[in-house]
N, C-alpha and C. Protein backbone atom coordinates (compact mmCIF):
# COMPACT_ATOMS: atom_id res chain seq x y z
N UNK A 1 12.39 22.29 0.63
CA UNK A 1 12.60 23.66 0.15
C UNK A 1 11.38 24.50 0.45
N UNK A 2 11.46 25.94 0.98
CA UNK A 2 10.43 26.52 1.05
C UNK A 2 9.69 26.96 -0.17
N UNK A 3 8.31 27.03 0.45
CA UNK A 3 6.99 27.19 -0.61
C UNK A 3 6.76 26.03 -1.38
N UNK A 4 7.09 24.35 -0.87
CA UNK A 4 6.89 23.35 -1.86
C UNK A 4 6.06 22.84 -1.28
N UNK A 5 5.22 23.65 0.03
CA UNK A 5 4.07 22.54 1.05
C UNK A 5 3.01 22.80 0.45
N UNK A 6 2.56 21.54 -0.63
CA UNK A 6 0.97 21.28 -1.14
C UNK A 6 0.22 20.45 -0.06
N UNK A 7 -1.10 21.21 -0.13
CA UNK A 7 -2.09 20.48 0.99
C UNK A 7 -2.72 19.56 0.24
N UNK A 8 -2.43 19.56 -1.29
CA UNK A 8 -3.19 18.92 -2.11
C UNK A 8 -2.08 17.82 -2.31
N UNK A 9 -1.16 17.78 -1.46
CA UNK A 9 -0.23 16.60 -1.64
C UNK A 9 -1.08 15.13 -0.61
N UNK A 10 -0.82 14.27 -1.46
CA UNK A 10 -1.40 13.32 -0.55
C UNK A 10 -0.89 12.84 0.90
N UNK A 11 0.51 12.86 0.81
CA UNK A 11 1.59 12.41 1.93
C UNK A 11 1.45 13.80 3.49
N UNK A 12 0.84 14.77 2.16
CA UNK A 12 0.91 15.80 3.64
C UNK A 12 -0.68 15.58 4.15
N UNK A 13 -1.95 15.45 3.34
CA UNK A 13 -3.27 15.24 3.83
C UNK A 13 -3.04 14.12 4.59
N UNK A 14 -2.64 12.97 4.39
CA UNK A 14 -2.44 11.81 4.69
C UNK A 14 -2.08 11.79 6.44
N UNK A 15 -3.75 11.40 7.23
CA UNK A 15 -3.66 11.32 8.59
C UNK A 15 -2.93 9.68 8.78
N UNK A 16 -2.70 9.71 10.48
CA UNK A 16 -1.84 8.47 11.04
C UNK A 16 -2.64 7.33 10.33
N UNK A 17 -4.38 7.71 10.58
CA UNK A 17 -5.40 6.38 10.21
C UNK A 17 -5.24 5.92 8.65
N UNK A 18 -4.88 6.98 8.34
CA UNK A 18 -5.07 6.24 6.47
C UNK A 18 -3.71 6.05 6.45
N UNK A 19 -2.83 6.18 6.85
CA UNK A 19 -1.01 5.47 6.51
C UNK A 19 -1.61 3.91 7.23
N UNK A 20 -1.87 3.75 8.19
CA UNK A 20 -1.95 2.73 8.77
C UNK A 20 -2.98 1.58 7.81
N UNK A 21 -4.46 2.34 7.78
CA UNK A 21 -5.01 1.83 6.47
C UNK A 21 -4.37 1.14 4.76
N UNK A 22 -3.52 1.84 4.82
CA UNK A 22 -3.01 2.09 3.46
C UNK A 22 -2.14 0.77 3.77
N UNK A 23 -0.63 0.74 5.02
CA UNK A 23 -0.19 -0.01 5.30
C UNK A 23 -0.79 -1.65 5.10
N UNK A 24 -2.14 -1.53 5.89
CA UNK A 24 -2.86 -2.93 6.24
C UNK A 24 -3.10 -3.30 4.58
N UNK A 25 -3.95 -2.52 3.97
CA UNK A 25 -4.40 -2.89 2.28
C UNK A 25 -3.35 -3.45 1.50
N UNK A 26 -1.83 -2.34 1.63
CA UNK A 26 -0.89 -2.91 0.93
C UNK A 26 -0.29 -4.24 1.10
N UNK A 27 -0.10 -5.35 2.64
CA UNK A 27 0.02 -6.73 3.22
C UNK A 27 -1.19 -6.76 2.53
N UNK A 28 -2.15 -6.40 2.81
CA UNK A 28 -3.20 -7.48 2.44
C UNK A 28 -2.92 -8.13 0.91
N UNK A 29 -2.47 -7.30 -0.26
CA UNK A 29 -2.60 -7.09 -1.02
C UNK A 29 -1.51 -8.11 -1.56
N UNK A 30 -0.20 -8.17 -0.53
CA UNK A 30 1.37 -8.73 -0.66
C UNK A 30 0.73 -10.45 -0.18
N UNK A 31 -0.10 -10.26 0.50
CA UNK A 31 -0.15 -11.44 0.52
C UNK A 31 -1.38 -12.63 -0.04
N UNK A 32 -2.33 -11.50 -0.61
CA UNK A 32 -2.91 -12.37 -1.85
C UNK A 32 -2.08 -12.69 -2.86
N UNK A 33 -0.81 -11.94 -3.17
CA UNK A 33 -0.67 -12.39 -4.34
C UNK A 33 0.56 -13.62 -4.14
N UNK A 34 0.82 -13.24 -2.87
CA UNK A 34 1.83 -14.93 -2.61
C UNK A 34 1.25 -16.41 -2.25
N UNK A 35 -0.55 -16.05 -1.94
CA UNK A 35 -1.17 -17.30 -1.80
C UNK A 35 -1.22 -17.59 -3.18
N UNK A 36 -1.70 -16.55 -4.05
CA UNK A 36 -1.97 -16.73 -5.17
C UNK A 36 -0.79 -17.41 -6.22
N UNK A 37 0.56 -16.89 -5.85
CA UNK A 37 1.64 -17.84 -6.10
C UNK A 37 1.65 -18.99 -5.85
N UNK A 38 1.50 -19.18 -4.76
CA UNK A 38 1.71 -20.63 -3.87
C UNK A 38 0.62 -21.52 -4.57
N UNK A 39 -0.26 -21.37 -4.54
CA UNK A 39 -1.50 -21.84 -4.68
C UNK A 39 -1.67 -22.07 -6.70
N UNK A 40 -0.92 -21.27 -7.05
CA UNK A 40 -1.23 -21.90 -9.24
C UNK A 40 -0.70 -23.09 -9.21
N UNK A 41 -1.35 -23.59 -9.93
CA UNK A 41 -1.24 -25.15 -10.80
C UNK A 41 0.70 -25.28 -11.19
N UNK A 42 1.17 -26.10 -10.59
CA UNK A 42 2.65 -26.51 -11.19
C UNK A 42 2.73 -27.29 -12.33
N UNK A 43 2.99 -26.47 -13.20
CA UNK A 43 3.84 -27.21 -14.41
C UNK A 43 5.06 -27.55 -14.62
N UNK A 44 5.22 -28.10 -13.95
CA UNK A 44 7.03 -28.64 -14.16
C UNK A 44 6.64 -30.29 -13.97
């Protein structure tokens, strides 16, 4: 809708390098926590 373009929006500041950044952090992030799954003590 017009007049809803905030520059103070993050998605619109948001260059190719920091989506891509952001991308890499978020895997990084998906996959500490599935070693971190994999990897706790089994109690069963």
């Amino acid at each position: 809708m017009p007049g809803s373009f905030d520059p103070a929006d993050p998605f619109v500041v948001m260059s190719g390098q920091d989506v891509f950044l952001s991308a890499k952090y978020l895997l990084l992030g998906f996959m500490a926590q599935v070693v971190r799954f994999f990897r706790r003590p089994k109690l069963v």
